[in-house]
N, C-alpha and C. Protein backbone atom coordinates (compact mmCIF):
# COMPACT_ATOMS: atom_id res chain seq x y z
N UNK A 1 0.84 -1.18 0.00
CA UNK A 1 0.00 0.00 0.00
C UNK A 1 0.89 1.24 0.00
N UNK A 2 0.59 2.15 -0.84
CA UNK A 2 1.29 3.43 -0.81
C UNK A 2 0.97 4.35 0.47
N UNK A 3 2.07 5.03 0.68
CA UNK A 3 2.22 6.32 1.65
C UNK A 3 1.61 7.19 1.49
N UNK A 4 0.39 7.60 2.40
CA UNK A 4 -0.12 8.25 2.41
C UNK A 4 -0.07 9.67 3.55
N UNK A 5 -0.18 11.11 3.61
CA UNK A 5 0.39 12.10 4.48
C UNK A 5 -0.92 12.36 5.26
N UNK A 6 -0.47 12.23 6.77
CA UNK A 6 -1.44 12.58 8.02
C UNK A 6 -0.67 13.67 8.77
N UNK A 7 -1.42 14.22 9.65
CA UNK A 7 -0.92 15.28 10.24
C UNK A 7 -1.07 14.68 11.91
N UNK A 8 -0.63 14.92 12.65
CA UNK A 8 -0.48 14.32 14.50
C UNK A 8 0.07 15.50 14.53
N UNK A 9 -0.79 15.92 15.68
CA UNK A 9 -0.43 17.42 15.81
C UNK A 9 0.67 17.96 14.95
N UNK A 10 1.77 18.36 15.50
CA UNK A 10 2.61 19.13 14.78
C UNK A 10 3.23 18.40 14.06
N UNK A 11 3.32 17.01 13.67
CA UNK A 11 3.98 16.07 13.07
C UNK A 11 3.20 15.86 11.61
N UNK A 12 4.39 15.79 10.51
CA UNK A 12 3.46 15.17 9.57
C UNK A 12 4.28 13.87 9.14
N UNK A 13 3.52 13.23 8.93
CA UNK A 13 3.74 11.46 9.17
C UNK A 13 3.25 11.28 7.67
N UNK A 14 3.85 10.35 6.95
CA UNK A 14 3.66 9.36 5.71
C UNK A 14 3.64 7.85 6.04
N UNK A 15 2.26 7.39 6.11
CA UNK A 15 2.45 6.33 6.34
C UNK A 15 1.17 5.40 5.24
N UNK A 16 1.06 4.25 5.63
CA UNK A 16 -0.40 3.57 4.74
C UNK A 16 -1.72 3.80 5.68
N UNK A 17 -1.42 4.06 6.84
CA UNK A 17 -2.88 3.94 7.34
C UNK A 17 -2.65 5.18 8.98
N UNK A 18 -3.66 5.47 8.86
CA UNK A 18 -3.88 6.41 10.53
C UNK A 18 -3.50 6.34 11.44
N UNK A 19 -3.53 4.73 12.07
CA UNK A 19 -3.23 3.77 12.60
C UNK A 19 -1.79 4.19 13.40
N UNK A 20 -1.32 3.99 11.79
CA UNK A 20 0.01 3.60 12.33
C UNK A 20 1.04 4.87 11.92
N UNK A 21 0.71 6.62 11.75
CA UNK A 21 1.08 7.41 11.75
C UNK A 21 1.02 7.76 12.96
N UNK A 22 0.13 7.92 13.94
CA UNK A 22 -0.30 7.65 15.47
C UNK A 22 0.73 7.42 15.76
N UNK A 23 0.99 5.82 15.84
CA UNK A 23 1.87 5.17 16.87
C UNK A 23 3.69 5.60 16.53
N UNK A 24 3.74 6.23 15.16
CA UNK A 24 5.10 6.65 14.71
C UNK A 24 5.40 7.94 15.51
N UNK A 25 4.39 8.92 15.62
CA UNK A 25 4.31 10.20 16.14
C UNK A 25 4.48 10.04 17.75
N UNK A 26 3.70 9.15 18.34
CA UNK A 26 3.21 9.26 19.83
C UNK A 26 4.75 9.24 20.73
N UNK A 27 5.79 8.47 20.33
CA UNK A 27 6.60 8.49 21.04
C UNK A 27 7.82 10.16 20.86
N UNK A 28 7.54 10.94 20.04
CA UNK A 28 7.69 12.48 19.77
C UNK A 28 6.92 13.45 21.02
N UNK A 29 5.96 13.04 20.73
CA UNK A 29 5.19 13.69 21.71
C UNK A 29 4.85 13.78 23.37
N UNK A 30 4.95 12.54 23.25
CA UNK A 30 5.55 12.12 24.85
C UNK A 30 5.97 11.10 25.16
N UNK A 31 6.87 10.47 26.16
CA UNK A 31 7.38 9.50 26.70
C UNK A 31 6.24 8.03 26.76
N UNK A 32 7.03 7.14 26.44
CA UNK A 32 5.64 5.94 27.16
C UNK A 32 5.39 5.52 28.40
N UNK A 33 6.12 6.06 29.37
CA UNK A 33 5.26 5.80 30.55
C UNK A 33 3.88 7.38 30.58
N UNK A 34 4.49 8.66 30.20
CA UNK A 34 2.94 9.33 30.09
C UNK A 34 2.01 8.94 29.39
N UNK A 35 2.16 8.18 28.19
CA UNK A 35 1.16 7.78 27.98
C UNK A 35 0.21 7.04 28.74
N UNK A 36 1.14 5.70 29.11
CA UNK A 36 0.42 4.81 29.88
C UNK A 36 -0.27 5.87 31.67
N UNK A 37 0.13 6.85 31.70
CA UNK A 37 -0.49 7.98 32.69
C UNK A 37 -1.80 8.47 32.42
N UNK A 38 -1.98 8.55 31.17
CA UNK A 38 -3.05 9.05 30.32
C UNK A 38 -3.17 8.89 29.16
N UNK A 39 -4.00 7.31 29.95
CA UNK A 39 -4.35 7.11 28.51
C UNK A 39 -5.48 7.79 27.66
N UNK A 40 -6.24 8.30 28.25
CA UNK A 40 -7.74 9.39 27.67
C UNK A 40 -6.53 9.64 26.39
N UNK A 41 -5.78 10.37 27.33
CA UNK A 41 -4.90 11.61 25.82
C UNK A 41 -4.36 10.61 24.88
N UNK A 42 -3.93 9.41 25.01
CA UNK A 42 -3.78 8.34 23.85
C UNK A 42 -4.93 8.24 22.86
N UNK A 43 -6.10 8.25 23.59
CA UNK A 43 -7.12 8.05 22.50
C UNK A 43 -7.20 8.70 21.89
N UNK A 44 -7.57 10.17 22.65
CA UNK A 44 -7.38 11.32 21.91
C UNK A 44 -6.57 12.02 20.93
N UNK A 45 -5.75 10.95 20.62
CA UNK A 45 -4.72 11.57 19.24
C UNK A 45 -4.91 11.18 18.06
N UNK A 46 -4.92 12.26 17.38
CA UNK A 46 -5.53 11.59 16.20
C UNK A 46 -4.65 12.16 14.80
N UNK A 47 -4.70 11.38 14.14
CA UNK A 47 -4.00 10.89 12.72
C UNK A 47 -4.61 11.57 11.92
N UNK A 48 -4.44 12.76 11.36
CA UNK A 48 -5.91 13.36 10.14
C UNK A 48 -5.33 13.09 9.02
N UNK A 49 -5.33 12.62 8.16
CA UNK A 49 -5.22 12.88 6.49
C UNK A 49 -5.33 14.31 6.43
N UNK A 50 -3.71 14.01 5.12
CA UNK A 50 -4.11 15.51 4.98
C UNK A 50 -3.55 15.01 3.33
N UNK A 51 -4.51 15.31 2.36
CA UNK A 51 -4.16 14.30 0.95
C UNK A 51 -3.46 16.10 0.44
N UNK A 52 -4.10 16.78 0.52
CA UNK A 52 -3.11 18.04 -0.19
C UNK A 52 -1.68 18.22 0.05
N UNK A 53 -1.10 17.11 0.75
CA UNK A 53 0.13 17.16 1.18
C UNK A 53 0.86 15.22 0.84
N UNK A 54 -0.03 14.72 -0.04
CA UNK A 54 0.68 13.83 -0.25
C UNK A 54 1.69 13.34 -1.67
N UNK A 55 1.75 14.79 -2.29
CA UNK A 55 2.74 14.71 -3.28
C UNK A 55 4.44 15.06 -2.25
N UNK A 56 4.08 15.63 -1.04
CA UNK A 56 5.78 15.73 -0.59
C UNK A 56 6.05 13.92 0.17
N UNK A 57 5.72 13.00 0.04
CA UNK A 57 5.82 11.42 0.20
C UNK A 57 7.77 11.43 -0.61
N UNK A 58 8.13 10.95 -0.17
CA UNK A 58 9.43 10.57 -0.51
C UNK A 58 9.47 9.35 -1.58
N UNK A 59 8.99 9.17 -2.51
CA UNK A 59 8.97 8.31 -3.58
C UNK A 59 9.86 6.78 -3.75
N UNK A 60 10.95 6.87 -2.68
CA UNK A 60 11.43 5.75 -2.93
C UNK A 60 11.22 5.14 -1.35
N UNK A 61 11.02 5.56 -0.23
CA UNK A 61 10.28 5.18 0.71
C UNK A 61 9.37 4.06 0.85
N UNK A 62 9.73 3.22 1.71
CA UNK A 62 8.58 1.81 1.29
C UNK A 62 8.24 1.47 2.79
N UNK A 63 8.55 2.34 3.91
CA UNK A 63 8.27 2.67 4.95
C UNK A 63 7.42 3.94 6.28
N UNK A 64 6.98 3.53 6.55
CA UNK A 64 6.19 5.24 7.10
C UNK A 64 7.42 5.80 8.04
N UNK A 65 7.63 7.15 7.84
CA UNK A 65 8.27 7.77 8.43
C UNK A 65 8.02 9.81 8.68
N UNK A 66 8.25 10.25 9.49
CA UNK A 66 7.84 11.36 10.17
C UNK A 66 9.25 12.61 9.26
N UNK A 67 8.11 13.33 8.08
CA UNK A 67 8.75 14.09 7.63
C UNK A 67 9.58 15.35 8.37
N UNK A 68 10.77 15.31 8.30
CA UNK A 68 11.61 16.23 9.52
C UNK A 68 11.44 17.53 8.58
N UNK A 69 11.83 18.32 9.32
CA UNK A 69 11.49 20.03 8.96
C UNK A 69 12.77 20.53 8.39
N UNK A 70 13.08 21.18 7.59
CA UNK A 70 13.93 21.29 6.79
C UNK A 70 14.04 22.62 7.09
């Protein structure tokens, strides 16, 4: 499945699914024992598609990874 661009909060993530842009981002954002502190705020994170941003996908990429800021 191709890479597709989500946004996690300030993160933008290329990955195939929501899912698993989430779980690439979450450890950026905070440590895993806060998570496991709160988990509410685990649920609460969310993965948006953002397709107007999926021509910057790195083309030879066959992995999801968290576009760094240039």
């Amino acid at each position: 499945m191709s890479l597709r661009a989500y946004k996690v909060q300030e993160f933008l993530v290329f990955a195939s699914r929501g899912t698993e842009a989430k779980m690439l981002a979450a450890p950026r954002i905070r440590s895993e024992a806060e998570w496991r502190e709160d988990v509410s705020a685990w649920v609460a994170l969310r993965a948006e598609r953002a397709p107007e941003l999926d021509e910057l996908v790195n083309p030879d990429a066959t992995e999801a990874y968290i576009q760094e800021a240039s």
